[in-house]
Each structure stands twice: as C-alpha cells, then as structure tokens.
C-alpha atoms as a PDB file:
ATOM      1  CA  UNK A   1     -96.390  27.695 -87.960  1.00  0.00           C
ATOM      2  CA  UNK A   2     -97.601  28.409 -91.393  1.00  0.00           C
ATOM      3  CA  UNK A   3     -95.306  28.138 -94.509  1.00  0.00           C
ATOM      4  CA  UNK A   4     -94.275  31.453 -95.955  1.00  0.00           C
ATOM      5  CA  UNK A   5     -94.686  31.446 -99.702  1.00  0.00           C
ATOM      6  CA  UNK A   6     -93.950  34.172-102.289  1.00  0.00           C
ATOM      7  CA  UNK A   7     -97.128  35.617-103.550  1.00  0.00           C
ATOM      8  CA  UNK A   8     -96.764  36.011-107.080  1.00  0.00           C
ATOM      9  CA  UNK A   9     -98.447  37.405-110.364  1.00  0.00           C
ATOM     10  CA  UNK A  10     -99.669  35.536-113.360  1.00  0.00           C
ATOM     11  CA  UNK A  11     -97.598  38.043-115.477  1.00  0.00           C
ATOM     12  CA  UNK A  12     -93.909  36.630-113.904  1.00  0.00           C
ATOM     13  CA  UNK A  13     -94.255  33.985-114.909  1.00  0.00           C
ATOM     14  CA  UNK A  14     -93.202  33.705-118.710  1.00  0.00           C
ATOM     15  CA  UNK A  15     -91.636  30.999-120.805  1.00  0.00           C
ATOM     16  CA  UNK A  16     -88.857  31.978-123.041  1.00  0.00           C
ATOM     17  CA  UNK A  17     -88.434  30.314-126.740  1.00  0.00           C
ATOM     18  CA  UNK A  18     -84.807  29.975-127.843  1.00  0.00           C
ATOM     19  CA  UNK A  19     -84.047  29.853-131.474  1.00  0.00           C
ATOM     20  CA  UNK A  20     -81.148  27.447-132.505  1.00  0.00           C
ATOM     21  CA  UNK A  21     -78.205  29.812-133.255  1.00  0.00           C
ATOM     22  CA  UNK A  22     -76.775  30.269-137.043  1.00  0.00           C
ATOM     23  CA  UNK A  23     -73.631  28.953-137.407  1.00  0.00           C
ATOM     24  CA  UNK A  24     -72.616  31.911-140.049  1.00  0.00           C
ATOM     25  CA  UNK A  25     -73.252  34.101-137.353  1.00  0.00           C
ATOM     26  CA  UNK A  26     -72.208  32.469-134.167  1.00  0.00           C
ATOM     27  CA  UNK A  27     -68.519  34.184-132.893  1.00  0.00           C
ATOM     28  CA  UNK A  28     -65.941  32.019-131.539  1.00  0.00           C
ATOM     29  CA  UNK A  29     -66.597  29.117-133.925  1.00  0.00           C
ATOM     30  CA  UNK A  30     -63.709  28.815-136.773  1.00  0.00           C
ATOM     31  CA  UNK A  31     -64.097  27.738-140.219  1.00  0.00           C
ATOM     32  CA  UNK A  32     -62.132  25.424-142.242  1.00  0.00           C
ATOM     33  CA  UNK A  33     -59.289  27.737-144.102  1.00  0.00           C
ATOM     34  CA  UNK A  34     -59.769  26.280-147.252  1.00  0.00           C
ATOM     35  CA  UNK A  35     -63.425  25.844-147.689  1.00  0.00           C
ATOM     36  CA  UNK A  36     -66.772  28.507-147.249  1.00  0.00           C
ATOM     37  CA  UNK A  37     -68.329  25.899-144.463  1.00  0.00           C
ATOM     38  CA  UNK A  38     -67.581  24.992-140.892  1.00  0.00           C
ATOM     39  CA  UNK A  39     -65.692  22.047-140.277  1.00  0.00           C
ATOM     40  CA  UNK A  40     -67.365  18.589-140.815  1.00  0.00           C
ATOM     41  CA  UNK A  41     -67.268  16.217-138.183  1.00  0.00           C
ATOM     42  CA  UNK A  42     -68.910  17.247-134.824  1.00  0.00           C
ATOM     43  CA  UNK A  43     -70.367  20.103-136.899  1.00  0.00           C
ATOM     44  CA  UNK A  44     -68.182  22.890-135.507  1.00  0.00           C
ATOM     45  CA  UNK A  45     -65.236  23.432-133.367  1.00  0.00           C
ATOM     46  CA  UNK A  46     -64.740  25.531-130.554  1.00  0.00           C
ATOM     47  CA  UNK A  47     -61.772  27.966-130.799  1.00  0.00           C
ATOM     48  CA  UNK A  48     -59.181  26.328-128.284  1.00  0.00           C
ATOM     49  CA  UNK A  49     -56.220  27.436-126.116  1.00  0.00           C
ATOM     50  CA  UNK A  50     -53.795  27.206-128.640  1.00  0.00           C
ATOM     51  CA  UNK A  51     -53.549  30.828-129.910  1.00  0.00           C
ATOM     52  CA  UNK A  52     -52.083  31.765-126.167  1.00  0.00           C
ATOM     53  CA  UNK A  53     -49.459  29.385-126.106  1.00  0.00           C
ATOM     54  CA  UNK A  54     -46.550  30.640-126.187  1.00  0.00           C
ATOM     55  CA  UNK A  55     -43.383  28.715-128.124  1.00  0.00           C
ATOM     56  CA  UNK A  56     -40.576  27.368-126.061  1.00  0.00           C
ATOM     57  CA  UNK A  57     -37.107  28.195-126.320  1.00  0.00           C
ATOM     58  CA  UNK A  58     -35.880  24.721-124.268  1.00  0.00           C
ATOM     59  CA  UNK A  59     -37.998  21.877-123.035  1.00  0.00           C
ATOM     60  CA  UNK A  60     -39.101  21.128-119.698  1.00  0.00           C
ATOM     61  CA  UNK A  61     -36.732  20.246-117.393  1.00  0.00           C
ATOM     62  CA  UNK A  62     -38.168  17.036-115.500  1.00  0.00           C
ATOM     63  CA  UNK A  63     -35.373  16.336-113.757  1.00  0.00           C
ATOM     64  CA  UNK A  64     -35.374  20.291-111.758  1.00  0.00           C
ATOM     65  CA  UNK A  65     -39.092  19.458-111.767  1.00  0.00           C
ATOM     66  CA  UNK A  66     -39.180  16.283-109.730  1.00  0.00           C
ATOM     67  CA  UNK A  67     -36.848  17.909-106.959  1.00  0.00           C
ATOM     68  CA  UNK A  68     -38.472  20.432-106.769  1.00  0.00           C
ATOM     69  CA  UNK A  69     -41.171  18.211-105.778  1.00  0.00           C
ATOM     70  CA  UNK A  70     -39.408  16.150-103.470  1.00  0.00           C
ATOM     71  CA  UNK A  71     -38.240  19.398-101.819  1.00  0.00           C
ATOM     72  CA  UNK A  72     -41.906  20.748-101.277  1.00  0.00           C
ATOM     73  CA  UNK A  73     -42.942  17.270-100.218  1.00  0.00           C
ATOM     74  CA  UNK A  74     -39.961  17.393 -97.808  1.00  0.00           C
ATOM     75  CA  UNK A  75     -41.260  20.725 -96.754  1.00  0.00           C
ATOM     76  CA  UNK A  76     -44.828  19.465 -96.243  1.00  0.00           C
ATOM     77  CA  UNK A  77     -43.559  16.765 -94.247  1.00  0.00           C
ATOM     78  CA  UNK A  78     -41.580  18.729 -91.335  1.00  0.00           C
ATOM     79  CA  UNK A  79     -44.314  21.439 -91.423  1.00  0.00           C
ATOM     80  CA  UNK A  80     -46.643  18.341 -90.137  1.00  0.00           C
ATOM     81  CA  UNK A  81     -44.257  16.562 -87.936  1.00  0.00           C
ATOM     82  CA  UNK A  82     -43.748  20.404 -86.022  1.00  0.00           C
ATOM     83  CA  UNK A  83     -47.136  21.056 -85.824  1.00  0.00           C
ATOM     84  CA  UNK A  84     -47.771  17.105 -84.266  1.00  0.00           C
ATOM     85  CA  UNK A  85     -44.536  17.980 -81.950  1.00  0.00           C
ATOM     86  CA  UNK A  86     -46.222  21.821 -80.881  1.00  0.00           C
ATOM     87  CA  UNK A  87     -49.666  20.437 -80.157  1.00  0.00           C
ATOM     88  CA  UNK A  88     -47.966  17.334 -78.692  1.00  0.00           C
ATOM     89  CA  UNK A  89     -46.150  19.680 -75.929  1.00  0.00           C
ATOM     90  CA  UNK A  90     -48.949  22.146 -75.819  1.00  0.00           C
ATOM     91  CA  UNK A  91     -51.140  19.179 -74.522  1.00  0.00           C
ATOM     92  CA  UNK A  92     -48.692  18.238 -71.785  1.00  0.00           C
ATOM     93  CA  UNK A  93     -48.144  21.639 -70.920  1.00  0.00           C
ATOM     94  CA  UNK A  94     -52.066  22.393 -70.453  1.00  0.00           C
ATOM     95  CA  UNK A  95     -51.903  18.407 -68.307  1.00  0.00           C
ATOM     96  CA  UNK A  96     -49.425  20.417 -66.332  1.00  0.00           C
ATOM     97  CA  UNK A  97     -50.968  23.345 -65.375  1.00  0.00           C
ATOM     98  CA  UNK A  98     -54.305  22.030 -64.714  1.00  0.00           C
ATOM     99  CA  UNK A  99     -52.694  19.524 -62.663  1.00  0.00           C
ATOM    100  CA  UNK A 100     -50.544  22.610 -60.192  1.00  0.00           C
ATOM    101  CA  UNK A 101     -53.908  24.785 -60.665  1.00  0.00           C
ATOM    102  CA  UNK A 102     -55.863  21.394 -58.843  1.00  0.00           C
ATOM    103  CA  UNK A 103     -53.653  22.010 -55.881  1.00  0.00           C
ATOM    104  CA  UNK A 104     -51.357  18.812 -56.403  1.00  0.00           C
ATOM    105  CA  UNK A 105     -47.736  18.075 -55.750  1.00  0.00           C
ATOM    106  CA  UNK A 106     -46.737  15.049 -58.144  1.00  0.00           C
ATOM    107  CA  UNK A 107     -47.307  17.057 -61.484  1.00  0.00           C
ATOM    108  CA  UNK A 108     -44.229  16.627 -62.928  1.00  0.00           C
ATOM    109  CA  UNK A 109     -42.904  13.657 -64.710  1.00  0.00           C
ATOM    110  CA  UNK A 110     -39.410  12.018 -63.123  1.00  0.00           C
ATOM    111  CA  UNK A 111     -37.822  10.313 -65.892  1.00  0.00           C
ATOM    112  CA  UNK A 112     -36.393   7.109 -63.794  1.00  0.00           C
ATOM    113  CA  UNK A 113     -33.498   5.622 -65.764  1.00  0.00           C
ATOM    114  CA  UNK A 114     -34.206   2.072 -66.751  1.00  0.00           C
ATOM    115  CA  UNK A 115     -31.956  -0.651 -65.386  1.00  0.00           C
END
C-alpha cells in the first residue's frame, strides 16, 4: 500500500513576517489616566472583567449557599443509589427470565426464614 501524500506547489508554501504591534495603536490595552504612556510594569495591561460587574445590593449569602449544596449533593446521591437499585433488579429480572426461557423449574428464589 503506498502512502497518499498531498501534491503540492512551490507557490503554497509562503512564510509570513509579523511586525511587533504599536502599543499607541493596539485596542483593548488601557492607559494610565493620569499620564500620555501605558502603564509601567509588565508594559501594558489587558482590559479586565471589571467593567461588567455589576454592584451588589446585599452580600452573598453562604449560609443559603451551602444548603443548597448539601441539597444537590443529597439529590446526586439518591439519583445514584436508584439507578444501582434499577440495574440491581433489572439484572435479576433478566437471571429470571433466561432461567424460565432455559426450560427450568427452580427459578425463583424462596426466601427460607432463618432460625
């Protein structure tokens, strides 16, 4: 089996100077408010997330916060233990019916009360 390589041209193959970008020029970078230059330190800053937050009238409420938690954990938890419990009996049902289906007679369990 041969490998299957593109064919290409000479002329796709190009390689692409970039120029350093101007700082003047460059949107989304701020400048200090009370001097002419960028900020000094890592050279410029990024504009950040703080222009969309929005002020709160009350703080968090950690308290409503952590049960709400426990209440979705809660949640989480029986979700799991029904689904265990649903394939559980699925399984013994499926035991079941390939036991009748195999032609036997002792398929079903007798619970025999311990003495």
């Amino acid at each position: 089996m041969k490998n299957q390589r593109p064919i290409t041209a000479e002329d796709e193959h190009r390689v692409l100077q970039f120029r350093p970008r101007n700082p003047a020029l460059t949107p989304g970078w701020r400048k200090d408010p009370g001097a002419d230059t960028p900020l000094k330190g890592a050279g410029r800053e990024p504009n950040d997330l703080s222009r969309y937050e929005r002020p709160r009238d009350e703080p968090d409420d950690f308290q409503h916060r952590i049960l709400a938690n426990i209440a979705a954990l809660a949640f989480t938890i029986a979700l799991t233990a029904i689904g265990i419990w649903l394939a559980m009996s699925i399984q013994d049902l499926r035991r079941t019916q390939d036991c009748v289906l195999m032609g036997r007679h002792d398929c079903v369990r007798i619970a025999t009360p311990s003495i």
